[in-house]
Protein backbone atom coordinates (compact mmCIF):
# COMPACT_ATOMS: atom_id res chain seq x y z
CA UNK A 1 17.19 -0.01 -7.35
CA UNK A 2 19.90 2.81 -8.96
CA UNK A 3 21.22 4.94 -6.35
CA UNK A 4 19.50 7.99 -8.10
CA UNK A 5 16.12 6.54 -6.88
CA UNK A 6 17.25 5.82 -3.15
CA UNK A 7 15.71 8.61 -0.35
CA UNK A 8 16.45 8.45 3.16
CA UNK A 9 13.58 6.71 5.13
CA UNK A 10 12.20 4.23 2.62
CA UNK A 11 11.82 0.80 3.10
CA UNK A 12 13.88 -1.83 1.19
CA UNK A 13 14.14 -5.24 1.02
CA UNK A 14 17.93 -6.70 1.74
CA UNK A 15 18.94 -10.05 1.98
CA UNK A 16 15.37 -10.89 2.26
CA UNK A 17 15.10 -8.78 5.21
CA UNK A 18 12.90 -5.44 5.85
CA UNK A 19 14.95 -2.48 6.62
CA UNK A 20 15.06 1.32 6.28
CA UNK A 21 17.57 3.73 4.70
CA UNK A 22 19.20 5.65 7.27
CA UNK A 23 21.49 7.70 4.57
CA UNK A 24 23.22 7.83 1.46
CA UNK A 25 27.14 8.00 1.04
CA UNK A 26 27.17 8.85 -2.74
CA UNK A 27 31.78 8.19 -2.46
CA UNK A 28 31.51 4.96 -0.75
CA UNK A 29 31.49 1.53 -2.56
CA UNK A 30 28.62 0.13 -0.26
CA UNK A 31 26.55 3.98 -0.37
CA UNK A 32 23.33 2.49 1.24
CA UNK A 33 23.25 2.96 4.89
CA UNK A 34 20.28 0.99 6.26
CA UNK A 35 18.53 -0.50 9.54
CA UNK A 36 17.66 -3.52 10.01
CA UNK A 37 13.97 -3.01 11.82
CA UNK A 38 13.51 -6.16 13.23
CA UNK A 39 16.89 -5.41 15.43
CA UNK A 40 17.96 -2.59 14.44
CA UNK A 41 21.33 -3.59 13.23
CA UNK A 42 22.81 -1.25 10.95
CA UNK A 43 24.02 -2.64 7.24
CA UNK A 44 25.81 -1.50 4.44
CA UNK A 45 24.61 -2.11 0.85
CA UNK A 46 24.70 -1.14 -2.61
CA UNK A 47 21.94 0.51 -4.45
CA UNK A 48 21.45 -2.86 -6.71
CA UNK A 49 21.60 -5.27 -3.83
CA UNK A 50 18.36 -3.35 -2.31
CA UNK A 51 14.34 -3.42 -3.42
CA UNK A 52 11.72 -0.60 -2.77
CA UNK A 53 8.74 -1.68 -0.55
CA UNK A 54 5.98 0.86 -0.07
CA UNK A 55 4.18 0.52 3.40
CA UNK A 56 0.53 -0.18 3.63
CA UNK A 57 -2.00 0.21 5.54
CA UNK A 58 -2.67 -2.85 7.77
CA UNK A 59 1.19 -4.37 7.19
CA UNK A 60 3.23 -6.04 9.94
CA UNK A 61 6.75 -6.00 10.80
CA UNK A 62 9.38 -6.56 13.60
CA UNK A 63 10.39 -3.71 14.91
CA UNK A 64 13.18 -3.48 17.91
CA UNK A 65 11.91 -7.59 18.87
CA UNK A 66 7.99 -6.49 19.04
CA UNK A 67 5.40 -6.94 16.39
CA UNK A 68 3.51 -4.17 15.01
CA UNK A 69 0.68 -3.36 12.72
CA UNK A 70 0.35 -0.10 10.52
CA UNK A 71 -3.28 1.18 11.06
CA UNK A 72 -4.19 4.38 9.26
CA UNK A 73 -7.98 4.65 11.34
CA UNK A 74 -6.20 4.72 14.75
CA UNK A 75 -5.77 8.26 16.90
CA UNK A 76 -1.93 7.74 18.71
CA UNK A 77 -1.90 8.01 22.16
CA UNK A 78 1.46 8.83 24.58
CA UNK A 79 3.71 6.01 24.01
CA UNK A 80 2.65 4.55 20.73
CA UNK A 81 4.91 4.35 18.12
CA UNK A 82 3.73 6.43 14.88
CA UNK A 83 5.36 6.02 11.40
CA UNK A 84 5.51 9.88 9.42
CA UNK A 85 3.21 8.90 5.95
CA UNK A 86 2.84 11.78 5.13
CA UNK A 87 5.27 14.69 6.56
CA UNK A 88 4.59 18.84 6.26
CA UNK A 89 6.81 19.65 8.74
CA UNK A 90 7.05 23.23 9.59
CA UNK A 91 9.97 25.61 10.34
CA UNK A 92 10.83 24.39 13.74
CA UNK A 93 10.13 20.58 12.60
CA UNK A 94 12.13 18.03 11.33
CA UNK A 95 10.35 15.08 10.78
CA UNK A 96 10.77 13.09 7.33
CA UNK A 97 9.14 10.39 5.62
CA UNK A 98 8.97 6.92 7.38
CA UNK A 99 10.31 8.73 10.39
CA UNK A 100 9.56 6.41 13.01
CA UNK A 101 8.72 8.12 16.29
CA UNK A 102 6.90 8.20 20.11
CA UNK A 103 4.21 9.68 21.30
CA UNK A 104 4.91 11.92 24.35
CA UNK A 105 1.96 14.31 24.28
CA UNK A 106 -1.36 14.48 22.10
CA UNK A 107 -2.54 17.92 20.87
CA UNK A 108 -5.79 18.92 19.02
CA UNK A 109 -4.60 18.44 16.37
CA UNK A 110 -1.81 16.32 16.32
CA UNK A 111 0.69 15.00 18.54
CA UNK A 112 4.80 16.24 20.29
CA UNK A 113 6.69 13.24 19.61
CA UNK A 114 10.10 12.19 21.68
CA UNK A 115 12.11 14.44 19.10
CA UNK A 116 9.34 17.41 20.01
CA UNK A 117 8.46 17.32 16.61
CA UNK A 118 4.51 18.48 15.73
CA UNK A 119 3.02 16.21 13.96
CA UNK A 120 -0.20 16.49 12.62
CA UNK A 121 -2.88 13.45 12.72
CA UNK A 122 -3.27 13.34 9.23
CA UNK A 123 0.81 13.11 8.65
CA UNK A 124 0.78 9.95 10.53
CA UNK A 125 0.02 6.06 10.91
CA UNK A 126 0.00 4.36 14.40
CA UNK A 127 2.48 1.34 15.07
CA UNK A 128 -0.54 -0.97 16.78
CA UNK A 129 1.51 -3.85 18.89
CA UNK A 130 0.72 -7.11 17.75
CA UNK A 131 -0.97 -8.73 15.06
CA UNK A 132 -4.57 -7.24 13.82
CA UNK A 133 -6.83 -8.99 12.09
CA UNK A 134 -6.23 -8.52 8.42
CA UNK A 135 -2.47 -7.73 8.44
CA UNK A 136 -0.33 -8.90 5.92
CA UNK A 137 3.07 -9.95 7.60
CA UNK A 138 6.23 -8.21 5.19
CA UNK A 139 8.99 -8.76 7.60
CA UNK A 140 10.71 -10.83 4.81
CA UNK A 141 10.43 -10.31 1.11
CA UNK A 142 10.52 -14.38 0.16
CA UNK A 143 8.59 -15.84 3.14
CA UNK A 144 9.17 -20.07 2.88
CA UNK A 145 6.41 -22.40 3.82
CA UNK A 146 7.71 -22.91 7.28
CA UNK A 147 8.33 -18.84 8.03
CA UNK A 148 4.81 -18.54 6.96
CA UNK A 149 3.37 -20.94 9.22
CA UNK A 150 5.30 -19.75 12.25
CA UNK A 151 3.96 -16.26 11.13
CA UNK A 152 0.60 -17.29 11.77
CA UNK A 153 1.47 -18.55 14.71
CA UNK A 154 2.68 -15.35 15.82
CA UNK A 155 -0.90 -13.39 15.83
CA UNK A 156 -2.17 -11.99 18.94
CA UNK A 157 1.15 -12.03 20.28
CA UNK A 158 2.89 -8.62 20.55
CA UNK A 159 6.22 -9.61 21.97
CA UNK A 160 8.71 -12.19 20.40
CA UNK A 161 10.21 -14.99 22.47
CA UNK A 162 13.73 -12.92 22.13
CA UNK A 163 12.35 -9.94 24.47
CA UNK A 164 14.96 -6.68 24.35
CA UNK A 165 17.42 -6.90 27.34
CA UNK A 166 17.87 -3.30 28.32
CA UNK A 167 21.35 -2.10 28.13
CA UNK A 168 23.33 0.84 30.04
CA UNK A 169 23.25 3.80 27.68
CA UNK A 170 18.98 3.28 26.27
CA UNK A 171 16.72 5.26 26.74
CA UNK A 172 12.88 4.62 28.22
CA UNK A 173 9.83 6.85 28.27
CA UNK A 174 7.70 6.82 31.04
CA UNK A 175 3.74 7.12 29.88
CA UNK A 176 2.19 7.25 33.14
CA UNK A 177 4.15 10.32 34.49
CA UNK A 178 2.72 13.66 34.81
CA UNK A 179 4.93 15.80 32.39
CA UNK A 180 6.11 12.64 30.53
CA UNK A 181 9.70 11.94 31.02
CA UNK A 182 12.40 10.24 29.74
CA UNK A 183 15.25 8.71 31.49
CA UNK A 184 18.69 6.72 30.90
CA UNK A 185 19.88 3.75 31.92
CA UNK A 186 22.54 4.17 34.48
CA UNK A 187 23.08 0.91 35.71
CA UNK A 188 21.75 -2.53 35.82
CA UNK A 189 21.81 -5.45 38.67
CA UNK A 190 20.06 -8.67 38.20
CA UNK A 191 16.69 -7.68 37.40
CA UNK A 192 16.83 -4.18 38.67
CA UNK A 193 17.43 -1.49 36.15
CA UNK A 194 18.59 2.12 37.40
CA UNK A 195 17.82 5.08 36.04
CA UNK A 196 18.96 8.84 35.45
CA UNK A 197 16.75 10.79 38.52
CA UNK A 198 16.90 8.37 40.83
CA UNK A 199 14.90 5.59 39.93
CA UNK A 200 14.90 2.28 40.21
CA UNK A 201 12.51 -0.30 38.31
CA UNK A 202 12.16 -3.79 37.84
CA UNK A 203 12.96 -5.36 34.85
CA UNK A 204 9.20 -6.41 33.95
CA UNK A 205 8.25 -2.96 34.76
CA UNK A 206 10.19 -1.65 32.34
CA UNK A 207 8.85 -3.96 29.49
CA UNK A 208 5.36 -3.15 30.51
CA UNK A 209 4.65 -0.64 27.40
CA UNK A 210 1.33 0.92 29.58
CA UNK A 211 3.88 2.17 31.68
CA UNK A 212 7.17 2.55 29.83
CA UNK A 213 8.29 2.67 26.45
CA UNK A 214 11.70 2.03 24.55
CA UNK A 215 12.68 5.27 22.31
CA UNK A 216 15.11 4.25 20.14
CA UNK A 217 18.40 6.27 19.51
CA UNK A 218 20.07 6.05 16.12
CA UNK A 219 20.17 9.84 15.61
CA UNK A 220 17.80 11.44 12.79
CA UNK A 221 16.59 8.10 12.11
């Protein structure tokens, strides 16, 4: 790609890999500031070194360790992931294109993400976990033989064998509570995780994504 061309929130291909620009530093050598989706490592790139991917309706990629499918039919609900198609944010909004975000409460005629954005139905695609029928897989830009076999391997499944560990300092959404709230991690002892408020939840709990959800917390990603 030239650097002219590059826009904060598209996907790219680099190093075979699916990521997302996160922003541009015009001054610096490496400009490209991207994430990595499937863990979301940050890298540094040049324009060149990078290739445009448009998402699709019905594609599949790693994101944070879990699989999920892009599925343009599907009406969010709280704790689904959604991916901003299509933004018209208003004055108080500040969601951008390929903004990936959660679900905390559903209105008419749209839904409050995590970042209390507004986000209208019609602005958004849902992140379905796991594999649907019909996806096409575009974690990697070159698949081999043998990535494309353990691909296929992969469908129904929603989490990968690597499950995310949670760490002091994430944050988790819980979907069940009445407002929805969000809490920190505070502390963590063998498979008891501790959390801002005064809670305390096991480990499996935590990765149970009725109940809780992950929000992710590279700012104005």
């Amino acid at each position: 790609m030239k650097l002219i061309n590059v826009r904060k929130g598209q996907f790219v291909y680099f190093q075979n890999k699916l990521h997302k620009v996160y922003s541009i530093k015009t001054f610096f050598k490496q400009s490209i500031h991207l994430i990595r989706l499937e863990d979301f490592e940050q890298q540094l790139a040049t324009a060149k070194d990078i290739d445009f991917y448009k998402p699709k309706h019905l594609d599949s990629f790693i994101y944070i360790q879990k699989r999920y499918t892009l599925n343009k039919d599907v009406k969010a609900k709280v704790g689904d992931y959604i991916l901003v198609i299509n933004p018209k944010p208003d004055s108080l909004d500040h969601h951008h294109l390929h903004a990936i975000e959660m679900v905390s409460s559903i209105e008419k005629n749209g839904v409050i993400s995590n970042k209390s954005n507004g986000i209208k139905h019609n602005e958004y695609w849902v992140m379905v976990p796991g594999l649907e029928d019909g996806a096409t897989i575009i974690d990697l830009q070159h698949p081999d033989e043998k990535t494309a076999e353990n691909q296929e391997s992969l469908r129904g499944e929603t989490d990968l064998p690597n499950t995310y560990i949670p760490k002091i300092g994430d944050v988790y959404q819980r979907n069940d509570s009445d407002p929805i709230m969000q809490a920190m991690v505070v502390a963590i002892q063998g498979q008891n995780v501790y959390l801002g408020g005064d809670l305390e939840v096991k480990m499996n709990i935590l990765a149970d994504k009725e109940k809780w959800s992950y929000v992710q917390n590279v700012l104005d990603y």
